[in-house]
N, C-alpha and C. Protein backbone atom coordinates (compact mmCIF):
# COMPACT_ATOMS: atom_id res chain seq x y z
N UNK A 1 31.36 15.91 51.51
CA UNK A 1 31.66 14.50 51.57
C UNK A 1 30.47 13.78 52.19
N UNK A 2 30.11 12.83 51.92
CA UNK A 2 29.46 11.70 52.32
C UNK A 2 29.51 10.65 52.77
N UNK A 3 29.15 10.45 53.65
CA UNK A 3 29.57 9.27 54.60
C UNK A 3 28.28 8.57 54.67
N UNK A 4 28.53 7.01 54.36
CA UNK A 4 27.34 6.05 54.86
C UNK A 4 27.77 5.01 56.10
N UNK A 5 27.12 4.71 56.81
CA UNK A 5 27.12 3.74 57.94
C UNK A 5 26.45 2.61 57.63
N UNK A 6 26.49 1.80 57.46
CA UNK A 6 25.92 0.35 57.30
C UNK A 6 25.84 0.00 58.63
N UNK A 7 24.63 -0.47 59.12
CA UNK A 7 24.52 -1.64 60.46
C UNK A 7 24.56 -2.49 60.04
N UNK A 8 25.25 -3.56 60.66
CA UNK A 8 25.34 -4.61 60.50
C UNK A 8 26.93 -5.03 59.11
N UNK A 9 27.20 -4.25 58.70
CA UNK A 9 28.16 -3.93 57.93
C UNK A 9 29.17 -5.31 57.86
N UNK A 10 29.79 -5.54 58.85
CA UNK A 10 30.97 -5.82 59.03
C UNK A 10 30.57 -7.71 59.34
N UNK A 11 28.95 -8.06 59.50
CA UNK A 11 29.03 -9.31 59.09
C UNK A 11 28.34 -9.66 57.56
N UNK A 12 28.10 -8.72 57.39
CA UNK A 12 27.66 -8.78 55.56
C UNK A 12 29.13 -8.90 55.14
N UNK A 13 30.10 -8.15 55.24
CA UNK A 13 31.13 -8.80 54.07
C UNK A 13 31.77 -10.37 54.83
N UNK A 14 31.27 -10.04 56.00
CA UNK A 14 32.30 -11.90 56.48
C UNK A 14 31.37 -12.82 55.63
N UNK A 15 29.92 -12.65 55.57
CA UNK A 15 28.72 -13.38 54.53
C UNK A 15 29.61 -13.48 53.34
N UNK A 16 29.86 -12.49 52.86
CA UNK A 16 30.02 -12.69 51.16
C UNK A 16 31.36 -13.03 51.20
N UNK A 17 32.54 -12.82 51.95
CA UNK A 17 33.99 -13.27 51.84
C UNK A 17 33.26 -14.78 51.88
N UNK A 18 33.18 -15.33 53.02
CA UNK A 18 32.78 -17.18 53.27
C UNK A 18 31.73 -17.54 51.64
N UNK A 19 31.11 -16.73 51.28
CA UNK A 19 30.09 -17.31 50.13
C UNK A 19 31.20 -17.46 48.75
N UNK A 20 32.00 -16.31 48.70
CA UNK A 20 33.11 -16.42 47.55
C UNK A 20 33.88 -17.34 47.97
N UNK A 21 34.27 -17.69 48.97
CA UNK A 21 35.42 -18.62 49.47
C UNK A 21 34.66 -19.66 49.04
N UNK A 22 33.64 -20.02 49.52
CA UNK A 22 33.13 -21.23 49.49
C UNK A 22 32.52 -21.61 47.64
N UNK A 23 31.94 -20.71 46.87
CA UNK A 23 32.03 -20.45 45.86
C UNK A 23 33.57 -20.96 44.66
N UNK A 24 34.60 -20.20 45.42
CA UNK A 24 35.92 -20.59 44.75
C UNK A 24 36.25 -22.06 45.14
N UNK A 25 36.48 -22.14 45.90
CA UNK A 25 36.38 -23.72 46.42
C UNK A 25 36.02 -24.77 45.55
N UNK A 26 34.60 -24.77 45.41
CA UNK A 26 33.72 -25.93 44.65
C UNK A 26 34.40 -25.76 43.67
N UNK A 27 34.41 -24.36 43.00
CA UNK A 27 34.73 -24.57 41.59
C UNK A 27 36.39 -24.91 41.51
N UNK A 28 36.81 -24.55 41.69
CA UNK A 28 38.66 -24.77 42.06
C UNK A 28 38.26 -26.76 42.13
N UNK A 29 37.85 -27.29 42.92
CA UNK A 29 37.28 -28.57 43.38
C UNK A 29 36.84 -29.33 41.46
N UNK A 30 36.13 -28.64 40.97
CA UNK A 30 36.44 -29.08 39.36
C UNK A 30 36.91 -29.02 38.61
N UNK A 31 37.68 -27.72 38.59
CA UNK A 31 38.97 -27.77 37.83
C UNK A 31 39.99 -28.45 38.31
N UNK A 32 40.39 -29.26 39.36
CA UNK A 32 41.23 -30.01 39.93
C UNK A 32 40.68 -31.51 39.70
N UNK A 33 39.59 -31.70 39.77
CA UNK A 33 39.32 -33.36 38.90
C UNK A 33 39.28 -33.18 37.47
N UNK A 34 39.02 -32.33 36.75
CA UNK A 34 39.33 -32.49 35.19
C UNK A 34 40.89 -32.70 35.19
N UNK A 35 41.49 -31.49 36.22
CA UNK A 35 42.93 -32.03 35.55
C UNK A 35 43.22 -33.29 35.85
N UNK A 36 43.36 -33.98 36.96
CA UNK A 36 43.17 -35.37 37.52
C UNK A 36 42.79 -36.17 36.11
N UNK A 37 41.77 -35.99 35.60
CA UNK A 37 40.74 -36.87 34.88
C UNK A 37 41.60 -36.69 33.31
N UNK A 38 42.24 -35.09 32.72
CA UNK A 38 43.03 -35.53 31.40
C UNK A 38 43.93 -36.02 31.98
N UNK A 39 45.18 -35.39 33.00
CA UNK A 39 46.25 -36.40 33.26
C UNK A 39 46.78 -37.56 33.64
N UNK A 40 45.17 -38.07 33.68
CA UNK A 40 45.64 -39.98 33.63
C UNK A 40 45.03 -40.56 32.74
N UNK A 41 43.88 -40.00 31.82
CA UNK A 41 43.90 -39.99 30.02
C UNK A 41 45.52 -40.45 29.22
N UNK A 42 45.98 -38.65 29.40
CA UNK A 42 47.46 -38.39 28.16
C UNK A 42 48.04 -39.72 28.86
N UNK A 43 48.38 -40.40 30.40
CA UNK A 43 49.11 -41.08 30.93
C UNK A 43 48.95 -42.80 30.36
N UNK A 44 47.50 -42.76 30.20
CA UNK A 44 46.72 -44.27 29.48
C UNK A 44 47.56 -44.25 27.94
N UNK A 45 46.83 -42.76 27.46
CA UNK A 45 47.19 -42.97 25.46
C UNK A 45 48.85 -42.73 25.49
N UNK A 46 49.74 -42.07 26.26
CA UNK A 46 50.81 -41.91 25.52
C UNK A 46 52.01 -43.23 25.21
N UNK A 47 52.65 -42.78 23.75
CA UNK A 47 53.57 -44.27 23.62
C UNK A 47 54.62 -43.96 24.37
N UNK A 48 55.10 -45.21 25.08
CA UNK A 48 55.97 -46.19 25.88
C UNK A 48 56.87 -46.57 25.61
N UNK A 49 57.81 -46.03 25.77
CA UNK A 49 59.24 -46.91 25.68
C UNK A 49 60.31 -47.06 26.91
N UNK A 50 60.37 -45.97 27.46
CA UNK A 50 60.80 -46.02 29.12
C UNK A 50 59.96 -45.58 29.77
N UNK A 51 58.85 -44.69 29.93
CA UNK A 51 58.53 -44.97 30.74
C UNK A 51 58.68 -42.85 31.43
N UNK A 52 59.70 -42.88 30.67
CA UNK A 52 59.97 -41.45 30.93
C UNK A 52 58.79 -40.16 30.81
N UNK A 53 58.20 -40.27 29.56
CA UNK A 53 57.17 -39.13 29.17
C UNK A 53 56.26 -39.62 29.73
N UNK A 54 55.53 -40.70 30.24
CA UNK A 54 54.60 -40.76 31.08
C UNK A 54 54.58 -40.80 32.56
N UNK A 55 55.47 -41.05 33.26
CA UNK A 55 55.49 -40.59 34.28
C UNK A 55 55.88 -38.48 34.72
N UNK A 56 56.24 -38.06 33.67
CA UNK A 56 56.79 -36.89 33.48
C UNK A 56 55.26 -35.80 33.38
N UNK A 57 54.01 -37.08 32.76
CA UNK A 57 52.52 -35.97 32.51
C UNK A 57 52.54 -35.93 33.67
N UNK A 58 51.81 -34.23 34.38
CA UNK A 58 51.26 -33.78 35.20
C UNK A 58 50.66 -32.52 34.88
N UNK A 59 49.84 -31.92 36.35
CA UNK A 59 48.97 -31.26 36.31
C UNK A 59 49.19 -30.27 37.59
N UNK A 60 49.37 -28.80 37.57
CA UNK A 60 49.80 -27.78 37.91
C UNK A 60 48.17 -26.28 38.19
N UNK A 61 48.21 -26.47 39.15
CA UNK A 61 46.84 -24.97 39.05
C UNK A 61 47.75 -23.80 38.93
N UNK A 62 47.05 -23.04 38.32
CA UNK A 62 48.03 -22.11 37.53
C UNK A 62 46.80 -21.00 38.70
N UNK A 63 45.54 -20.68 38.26
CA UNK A 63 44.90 -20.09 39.66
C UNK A 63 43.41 -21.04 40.28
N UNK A 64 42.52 -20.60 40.61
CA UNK A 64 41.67 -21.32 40.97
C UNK A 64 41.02 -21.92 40.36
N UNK A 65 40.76 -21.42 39.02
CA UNK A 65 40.22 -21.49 37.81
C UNK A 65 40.78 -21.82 36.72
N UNK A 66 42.22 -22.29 36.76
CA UNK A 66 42.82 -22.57 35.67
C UNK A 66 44.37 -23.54 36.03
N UNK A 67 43.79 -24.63 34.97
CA UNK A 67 45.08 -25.06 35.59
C UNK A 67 45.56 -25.64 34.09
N UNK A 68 47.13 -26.37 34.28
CA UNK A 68 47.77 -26.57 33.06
C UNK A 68 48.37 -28.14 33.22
N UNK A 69 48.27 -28.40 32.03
CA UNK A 69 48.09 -30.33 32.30
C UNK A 69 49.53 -30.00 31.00
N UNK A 70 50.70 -31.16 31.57
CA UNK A 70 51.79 -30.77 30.48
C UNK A 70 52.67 -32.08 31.19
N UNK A 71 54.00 -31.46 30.15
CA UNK A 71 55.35 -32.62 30.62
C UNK A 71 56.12 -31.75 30.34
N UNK A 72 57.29 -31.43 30.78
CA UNK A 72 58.90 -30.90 30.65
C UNK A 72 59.93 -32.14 29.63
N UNK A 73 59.50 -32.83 29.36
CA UNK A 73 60.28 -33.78 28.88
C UNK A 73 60.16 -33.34 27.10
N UNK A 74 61.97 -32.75 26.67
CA UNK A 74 62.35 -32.04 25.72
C UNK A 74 61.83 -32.52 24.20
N UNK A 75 61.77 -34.03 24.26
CA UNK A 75 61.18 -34.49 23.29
C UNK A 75 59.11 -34.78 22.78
N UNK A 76 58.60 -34.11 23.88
CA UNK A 76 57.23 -34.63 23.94
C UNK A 76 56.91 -33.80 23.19
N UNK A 77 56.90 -33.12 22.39
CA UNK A 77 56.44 -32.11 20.75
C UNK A 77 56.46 -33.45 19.74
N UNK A 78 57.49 -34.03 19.85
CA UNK A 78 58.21 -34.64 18.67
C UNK A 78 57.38 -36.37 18.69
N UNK A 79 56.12 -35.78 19.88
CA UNK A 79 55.32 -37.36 20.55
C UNK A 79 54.35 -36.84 20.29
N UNK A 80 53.97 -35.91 20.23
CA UNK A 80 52.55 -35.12 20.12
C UNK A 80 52.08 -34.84 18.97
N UNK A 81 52.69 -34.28 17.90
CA UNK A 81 52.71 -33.67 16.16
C UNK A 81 53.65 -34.57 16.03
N UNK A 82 52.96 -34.32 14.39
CA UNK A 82 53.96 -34.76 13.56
C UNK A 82 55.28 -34.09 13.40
N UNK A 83 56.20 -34.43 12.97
CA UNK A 83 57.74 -33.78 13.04
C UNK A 83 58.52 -33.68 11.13
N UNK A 84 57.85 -34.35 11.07
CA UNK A 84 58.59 -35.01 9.41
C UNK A 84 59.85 -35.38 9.74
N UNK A 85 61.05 -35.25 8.83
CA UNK A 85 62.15 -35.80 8.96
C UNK A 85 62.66 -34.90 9.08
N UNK A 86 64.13 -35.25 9.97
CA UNK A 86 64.96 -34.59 10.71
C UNK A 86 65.94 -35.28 11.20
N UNK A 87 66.95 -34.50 11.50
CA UNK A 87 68.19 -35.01 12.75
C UNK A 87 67.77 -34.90 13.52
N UNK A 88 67.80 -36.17 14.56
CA UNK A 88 67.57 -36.21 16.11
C UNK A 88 68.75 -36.65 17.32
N UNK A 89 69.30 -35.82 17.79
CA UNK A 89 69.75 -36.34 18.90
C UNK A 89 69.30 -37.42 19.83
N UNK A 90 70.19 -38.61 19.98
CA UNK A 90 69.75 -39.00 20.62
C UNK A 90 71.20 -40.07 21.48
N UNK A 91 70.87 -40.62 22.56
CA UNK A 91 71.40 -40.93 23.40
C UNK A 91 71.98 -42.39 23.24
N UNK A 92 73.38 -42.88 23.70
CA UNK A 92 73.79 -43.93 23.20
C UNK A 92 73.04 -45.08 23.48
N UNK A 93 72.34 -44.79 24.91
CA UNK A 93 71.56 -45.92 25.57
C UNK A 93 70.16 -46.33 24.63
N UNK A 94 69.91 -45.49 24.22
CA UNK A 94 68.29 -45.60 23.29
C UNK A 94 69.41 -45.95 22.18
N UNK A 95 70.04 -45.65 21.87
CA UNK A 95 70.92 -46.10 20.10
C UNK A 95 70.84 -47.76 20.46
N UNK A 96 71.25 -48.21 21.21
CA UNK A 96 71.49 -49.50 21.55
C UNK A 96 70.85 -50.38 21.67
N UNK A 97 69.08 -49.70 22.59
CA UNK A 97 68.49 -50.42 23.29
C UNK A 97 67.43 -51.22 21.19
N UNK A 98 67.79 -49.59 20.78
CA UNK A 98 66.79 -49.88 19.35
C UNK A 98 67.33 -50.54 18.25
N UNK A 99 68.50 -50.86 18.52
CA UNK A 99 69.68 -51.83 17.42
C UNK A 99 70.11 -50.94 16.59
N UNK A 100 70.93 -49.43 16.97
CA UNK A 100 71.12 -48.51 16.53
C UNK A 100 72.72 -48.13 16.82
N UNK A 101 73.15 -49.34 17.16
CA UNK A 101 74.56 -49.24 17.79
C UNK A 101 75.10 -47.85 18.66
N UNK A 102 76.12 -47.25 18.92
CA UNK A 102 76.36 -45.67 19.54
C UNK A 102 75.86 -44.74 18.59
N UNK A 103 74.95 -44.59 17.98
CA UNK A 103 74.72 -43.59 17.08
C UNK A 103 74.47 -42.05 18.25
N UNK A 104 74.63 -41.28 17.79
CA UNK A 104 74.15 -40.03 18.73
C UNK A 104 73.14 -39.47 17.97
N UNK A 105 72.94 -39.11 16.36
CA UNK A 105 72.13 -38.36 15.69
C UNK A 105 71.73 -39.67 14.51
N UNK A 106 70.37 -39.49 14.21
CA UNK A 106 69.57 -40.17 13.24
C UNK A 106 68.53 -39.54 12.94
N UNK A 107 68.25 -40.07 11.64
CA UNK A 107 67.36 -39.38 10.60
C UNK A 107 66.33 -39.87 11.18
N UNK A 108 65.10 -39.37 11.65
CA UNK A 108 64.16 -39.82 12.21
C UNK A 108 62.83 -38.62 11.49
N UNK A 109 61.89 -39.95 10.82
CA UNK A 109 61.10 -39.33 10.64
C UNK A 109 59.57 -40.04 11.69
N UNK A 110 59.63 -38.86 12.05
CA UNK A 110 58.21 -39.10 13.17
C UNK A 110 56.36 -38.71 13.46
N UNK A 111 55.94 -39.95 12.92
CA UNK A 111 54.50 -39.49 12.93
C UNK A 111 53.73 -39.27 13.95
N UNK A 112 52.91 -38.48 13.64
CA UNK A 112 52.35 -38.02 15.28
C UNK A 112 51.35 -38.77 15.98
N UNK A 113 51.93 -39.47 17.61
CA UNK A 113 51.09 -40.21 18.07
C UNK A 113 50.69 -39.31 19.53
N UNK A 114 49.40 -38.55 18.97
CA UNK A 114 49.30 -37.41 19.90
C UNK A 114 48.57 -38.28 21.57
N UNK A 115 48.88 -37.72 22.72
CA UNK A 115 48.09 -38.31 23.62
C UNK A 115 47.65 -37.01 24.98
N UNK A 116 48.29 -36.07 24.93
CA UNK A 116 47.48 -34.79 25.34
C UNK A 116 45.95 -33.99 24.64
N UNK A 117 46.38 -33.79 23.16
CA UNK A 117 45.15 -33.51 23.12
C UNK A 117 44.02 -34.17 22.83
N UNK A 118 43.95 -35.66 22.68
CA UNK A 118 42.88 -36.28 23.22
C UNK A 118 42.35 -36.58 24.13
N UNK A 119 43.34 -36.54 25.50
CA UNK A 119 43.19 -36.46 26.82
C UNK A 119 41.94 -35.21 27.38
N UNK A 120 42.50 -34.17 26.47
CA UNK A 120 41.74 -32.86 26.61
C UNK A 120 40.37 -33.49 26.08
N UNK A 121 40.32 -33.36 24.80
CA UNK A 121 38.52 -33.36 24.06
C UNK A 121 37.84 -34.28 24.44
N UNK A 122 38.29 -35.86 25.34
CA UNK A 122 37.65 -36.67 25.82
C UNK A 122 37.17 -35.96 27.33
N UNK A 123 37.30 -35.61 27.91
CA UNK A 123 37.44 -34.62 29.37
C UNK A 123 37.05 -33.30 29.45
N UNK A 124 37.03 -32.55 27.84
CA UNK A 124 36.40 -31.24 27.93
C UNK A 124 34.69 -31.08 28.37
N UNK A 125 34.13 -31.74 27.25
CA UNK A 125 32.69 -31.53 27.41
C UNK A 125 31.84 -31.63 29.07
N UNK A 126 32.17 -33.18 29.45
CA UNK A 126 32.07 -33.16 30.86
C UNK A 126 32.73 -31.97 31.61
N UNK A 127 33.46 -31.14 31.56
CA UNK A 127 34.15 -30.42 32.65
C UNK A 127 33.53 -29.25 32.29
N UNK A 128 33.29 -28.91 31.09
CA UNK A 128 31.99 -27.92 30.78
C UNK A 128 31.17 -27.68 31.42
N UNK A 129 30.38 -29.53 31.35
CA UNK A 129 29.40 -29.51 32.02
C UNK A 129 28.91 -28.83 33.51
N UNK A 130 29.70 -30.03 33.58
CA UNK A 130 30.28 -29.60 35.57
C UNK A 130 30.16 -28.30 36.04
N UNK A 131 31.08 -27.46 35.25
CA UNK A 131 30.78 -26.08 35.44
C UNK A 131 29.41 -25.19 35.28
N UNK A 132 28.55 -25.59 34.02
CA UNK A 132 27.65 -24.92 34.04
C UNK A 132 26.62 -25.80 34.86
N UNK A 133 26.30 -26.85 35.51
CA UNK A 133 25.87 -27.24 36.50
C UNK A 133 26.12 -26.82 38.06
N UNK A 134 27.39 -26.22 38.15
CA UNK A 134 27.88 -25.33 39.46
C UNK A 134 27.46 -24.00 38.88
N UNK A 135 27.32 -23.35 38.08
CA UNK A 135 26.58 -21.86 37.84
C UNK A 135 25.31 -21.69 38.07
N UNK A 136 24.86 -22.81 37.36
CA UNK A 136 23.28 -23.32 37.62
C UNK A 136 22.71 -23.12 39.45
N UNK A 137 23.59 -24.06 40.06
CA UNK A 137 23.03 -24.10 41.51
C UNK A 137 23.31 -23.10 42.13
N UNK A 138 24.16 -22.05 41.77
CA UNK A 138 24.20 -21.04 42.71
C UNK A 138 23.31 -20.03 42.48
N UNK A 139 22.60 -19.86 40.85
CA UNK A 139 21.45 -19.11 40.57
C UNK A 139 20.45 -19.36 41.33
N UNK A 140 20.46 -20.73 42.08
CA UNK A 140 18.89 -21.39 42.77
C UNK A 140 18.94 -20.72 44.18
C-alpha cells in the first residue's frame, strides 16, 4: 500500500472548495437573471383575460445550473400551441363574462398565441453569452 502525505494538504482543498463555491455562485448568479429576464418576457407577451396565467408564470432552480421557467395553470398548452377544435370545459363565470350564458363545454377552436417560447429565444442568445464570457474569465 501506498500512502502519500501532502503538506499543506488540508488548505489546498479549503482553496478549491471556496474557488468551486465561488465559481458555482457566479454562474448559478446567471442562470437566475435569465430566468428573471424570460419570466417577465412570457409575463409582457402572454394574452390577458384575468389575469390568472400571468401571474401564475414563474421561475424555479431546478440545480445551480438549471432552472425551469413554467405555469401550473391547466389550460396554458391550450395558450401556447395551437389546439384546433375541441370541447372545452369551461367555467360558468368565463361563460358569462364572454356572452356565453352558463355554458360549461364549448367548441373552441384555438390558435396559438405562444408567449413562453419567445420569452426563451429572445433571452437565449444573451444568456449564452453570459456564460461563455464567465468560462472565458476563469481561463484568465
Amino acid at each position: 500500500m501506498l500512502d502519500i502525505k501532502l503538506t499543506g494538504s488540508e488548505q489546498a482543498i479549503k482553496d478549491i472548495a471556496k474557488i468551486v463555491e465561488q465559481t458555482n455562485a457566479s454562474l448559478e448568479d446567471i442562470i437566475v437573471k435569465g430566468a428573471f429576464d424570460i419570466e417577465k418576457d412570457a409575463k409582457q407577451a402572454v394574452p390577458v383575460d384575468t389575469g390568472r396565467l400571468r401571474s401564475s408564470i414563474t421561475h424555479e432552480m431546478i440545480t445551480k445550473s438549471e432552472a425551469r421557467i413554467g405555469t401550473n395553470v391547466e389550460y396554458a398548452p391550450w395558450i401556447e400551441f395551437e389546439t384546433g377544435r375541441r370541447l372545452a370545459p369551461v367555467g360558468a363565470t368565463w361563460s358569462r363574462r364572454h356572452g356565453k350564458g352558463n355554458a360549461r363545454v364549448l367548441w373552441v377552436s384555438g390558435k396559438a398565441r405562444p408567449y413562453l417560447y419567445p420569452a426563451l429565444t429572445k433571452n437565449q442568445a444573451r444568456i449564452n453569452r453570459n456564460i461563455e464570457n464567465y468560462i472565458k474569465s476563469l481561463e484568465k
